[in-house]
Protein backbone atom coordinates (compact mmCIF):
# COMPACT_ATOMS: atom_id res chain seq x y z
CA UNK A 1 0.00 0.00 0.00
CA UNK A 2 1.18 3.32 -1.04
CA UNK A 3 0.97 6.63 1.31
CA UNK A 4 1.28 9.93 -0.08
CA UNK A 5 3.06 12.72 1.97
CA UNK A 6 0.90 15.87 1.29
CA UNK A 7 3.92 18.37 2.37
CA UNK A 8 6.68 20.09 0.27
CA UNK A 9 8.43 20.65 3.64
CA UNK A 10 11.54 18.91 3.79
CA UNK A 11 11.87 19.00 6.81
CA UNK A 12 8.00 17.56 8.17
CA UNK A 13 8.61 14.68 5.53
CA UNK A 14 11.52 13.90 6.80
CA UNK A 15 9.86 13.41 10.51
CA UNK A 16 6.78 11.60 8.70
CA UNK A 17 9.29 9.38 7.38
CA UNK A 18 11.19 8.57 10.12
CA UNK A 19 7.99 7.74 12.93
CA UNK A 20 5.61 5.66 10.00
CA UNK A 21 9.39 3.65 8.53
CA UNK A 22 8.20 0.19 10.76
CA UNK A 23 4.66 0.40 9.31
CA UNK A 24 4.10 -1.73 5.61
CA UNK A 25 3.66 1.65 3.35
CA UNK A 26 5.27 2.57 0.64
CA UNK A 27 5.82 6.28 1.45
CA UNK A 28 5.78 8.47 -1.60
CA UNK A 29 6.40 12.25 -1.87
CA UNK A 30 4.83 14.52 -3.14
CA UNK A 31 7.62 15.16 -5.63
CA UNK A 32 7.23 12.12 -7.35
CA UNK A 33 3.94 12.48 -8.88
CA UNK A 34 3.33 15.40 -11.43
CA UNK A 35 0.71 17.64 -11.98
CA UNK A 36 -0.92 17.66 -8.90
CA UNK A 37 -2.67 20.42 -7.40
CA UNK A 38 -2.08 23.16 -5.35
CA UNK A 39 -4.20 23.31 -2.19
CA UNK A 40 -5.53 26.14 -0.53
CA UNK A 41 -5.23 26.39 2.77
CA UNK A 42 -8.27 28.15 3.51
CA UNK A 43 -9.67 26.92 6.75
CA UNK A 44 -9.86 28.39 10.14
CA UNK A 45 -8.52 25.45 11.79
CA UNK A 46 -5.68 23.45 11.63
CA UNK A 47 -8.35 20.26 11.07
CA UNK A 48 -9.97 21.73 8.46
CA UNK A 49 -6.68 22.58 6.58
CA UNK A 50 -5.41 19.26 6.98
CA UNK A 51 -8.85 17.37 5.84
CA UNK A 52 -8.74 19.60 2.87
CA UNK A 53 -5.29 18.83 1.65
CA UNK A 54 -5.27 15.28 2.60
CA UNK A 55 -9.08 14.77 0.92
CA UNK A 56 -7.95 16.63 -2.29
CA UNK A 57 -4.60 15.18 -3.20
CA UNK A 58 -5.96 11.44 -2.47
CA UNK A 59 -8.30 12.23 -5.23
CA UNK A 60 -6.06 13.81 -7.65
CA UNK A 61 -3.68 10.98 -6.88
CA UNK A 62 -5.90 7.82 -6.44
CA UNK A 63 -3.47 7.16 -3.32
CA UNK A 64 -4.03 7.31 0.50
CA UNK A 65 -2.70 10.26 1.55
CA UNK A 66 -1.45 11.79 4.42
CA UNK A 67 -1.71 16.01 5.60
CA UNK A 68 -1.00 17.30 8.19
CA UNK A 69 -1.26 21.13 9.33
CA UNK A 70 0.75 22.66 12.45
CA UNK A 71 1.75 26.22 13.80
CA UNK A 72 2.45 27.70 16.66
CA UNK A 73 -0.21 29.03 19.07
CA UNK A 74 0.80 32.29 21.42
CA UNK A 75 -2.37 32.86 23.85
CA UNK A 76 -1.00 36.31 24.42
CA UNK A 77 -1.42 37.00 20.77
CA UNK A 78 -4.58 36.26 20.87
CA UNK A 79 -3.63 32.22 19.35
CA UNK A 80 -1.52 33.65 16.53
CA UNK A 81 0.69 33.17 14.19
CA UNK A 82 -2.23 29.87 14.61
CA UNK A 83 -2.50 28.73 10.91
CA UNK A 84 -0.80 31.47 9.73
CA UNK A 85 2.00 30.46 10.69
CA UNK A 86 3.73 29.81 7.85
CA UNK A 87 2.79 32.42 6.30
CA UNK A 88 2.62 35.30 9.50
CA UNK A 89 5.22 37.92 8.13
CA UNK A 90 3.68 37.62 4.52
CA UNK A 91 2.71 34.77 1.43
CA UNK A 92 6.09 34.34 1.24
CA UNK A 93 7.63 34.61 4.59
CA UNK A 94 11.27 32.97 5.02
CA UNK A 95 11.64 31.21 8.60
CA UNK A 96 14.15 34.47 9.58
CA UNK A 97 11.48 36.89 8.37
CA UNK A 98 8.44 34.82 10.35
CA UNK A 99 10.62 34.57 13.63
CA UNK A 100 11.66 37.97 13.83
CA UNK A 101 8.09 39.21 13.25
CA UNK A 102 6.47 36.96 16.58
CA UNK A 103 9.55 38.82 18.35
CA UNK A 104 8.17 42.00 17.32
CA UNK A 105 5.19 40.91 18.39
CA UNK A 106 6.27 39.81 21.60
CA UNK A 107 8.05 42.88 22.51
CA UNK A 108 6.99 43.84 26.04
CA UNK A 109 5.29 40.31 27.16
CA UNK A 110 7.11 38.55 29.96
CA UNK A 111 7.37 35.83 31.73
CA UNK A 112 3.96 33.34 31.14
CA UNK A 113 3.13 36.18 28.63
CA UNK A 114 5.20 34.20 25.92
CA UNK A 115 3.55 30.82 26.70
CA UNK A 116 2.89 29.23 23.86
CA UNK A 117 2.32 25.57 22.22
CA UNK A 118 2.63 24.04 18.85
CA UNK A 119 0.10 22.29 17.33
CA UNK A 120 -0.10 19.85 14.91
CA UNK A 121 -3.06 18.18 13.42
CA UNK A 122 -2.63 15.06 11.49
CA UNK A 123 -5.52 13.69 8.69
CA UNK A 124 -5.62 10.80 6.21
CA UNK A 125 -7.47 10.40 3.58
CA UNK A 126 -8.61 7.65 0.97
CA UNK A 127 -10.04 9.37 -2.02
CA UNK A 128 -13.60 8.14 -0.80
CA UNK A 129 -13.32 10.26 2.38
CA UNK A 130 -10.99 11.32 5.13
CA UNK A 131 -10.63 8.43 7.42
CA UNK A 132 -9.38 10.30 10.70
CA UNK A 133 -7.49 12.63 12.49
CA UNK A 134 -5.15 13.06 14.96
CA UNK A 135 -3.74 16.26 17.03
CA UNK A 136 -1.20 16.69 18.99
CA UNK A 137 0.39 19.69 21.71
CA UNK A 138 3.39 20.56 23.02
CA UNK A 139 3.57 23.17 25.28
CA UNK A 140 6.66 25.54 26.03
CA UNK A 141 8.13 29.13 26.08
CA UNK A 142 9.34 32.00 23.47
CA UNK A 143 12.83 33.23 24.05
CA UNK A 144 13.60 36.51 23.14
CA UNK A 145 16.15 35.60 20.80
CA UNK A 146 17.26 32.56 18.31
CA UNK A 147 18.68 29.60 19.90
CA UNK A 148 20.40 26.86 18.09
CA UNK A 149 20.91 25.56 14.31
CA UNK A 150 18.80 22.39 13.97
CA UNK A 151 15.32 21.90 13.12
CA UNK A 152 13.41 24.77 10.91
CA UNK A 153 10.36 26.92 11.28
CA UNK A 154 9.91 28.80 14.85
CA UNK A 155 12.60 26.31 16.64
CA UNK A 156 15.19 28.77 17.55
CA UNK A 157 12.57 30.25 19.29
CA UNK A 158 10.31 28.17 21.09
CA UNK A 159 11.95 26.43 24.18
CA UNK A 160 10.90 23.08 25.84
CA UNK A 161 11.49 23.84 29.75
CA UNK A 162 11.87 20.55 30.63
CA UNK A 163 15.05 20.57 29.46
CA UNK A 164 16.03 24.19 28.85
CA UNK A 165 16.42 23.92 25.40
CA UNK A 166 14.92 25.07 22.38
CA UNK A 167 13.81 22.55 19.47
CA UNK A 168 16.78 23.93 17.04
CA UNK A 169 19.06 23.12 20.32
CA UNK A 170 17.95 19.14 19.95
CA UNK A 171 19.25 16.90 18.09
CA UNK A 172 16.45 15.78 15.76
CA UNK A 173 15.94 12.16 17.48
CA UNK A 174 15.24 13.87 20.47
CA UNK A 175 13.23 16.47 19.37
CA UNK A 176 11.32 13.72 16.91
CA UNK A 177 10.08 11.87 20.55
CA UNK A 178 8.49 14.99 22.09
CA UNK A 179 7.29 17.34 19.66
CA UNK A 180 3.94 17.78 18.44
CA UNK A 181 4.05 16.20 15.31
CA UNK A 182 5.30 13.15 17.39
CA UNK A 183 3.03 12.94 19.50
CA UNK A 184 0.11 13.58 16.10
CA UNK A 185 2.70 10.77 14.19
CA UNK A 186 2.40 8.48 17.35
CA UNK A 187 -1.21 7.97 17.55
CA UNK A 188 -1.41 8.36 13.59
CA UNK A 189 0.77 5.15 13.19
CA UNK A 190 -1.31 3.36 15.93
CA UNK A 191 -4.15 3.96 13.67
CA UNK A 192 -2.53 2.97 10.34
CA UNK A 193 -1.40 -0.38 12.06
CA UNK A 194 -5.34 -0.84 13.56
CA UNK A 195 -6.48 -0.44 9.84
CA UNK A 196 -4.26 -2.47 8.39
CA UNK A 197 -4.84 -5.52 10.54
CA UNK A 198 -8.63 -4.90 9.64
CA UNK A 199 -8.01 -5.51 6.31
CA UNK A 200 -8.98 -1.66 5.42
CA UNK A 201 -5.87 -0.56 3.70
């Protein structure tokens, strides 16, 4: 059985790879089927993005396919950059040019003002319907300034205090067994393997 990776970021398939490897899928990228459409991530939620792009490309593919959509929640910010978060200095926002505008957004906020969480919400789809979803949390702290080299996104910034260090601090094992795609790629591969022994996929 084939599973398509709804994500152009290097960096998420690489994690998707990595948790589902054990499972009996034949992961394929998104890079290795042509012509397929751009999504629009339209939705308010980080479910309804995902369900979108994982419901769409299964049907322009024929495959199962796997989306999943994930930001970074700030409550002081009233829950942005949310699912903007790619996109929260502009449509074409670097990481550099996203990180440094949650700073600016930040300045003045102290403390458990910069609390904050990621979120990611998992969704596969067959190209009959979406067949679940999954989301996971992790909760931690924004630094005032860039920490670290690994990782990508808002890593320098966000910072796991049971440990003291930020995501781009970890190496990506370690980061790969507590973040919230993790946790969302945990439960998703529990429900892969519960499908498969049913005979659904």
């Amino acid at each position: 059985m084939q599973l398509l990776i709804a994500t152009k970021n290097l960096g998420k398939r690489r994690e998707i790879e990595a948790a589902l490897k054990d499972l009996p899928l034949d992961i394929v990228g998104l890079d290795a089927i042509p012509d397929l459409p751009d999504v629009v991530e339209d939705g308010r939620t980080f479910a309804a993005n995902a369900s979108k792009k994982a419901l769409a490309l299964a049907r322009a593919s024929g495959m199962l396919t796997l989306a999943d959509d994930s930001g970074l929640v700030v409550d002081a910010l009233g829950g942005e950059p949310g699912v903007h978060s790619a996109r929260y200095a502009g449509p074409r926002a670097t990481n550099d040019e996203n990180n440094r505008h949650l700073l600016e957004a930040l300045k003045g906020f102290t403390g458990k003002q910069r609390s904050a969480r990621f979120v990611c919400v998992i969704a596969v789809a067959s190209p009959a319907e979406v067949l679940f979803t999954i989301r996971g949390e992790c909760a931690g702290t924004i630094i005032e300034e860039p920490r670290g080299k690994n990782g990508f996104g808002y890593d320098p910034l966000f910072l796991y205090p049971l440990q003291n260090l930020t995501f781009a601090e970890m190496p990506a094992a370690e980061k790969n067994r507590i973040s919230h795609r993790a946790k969302a790629l945990a439960q998703t591969k529990n429900e892969l393997e519960r499908l498969v022994k049913m005979g659904l996929m």
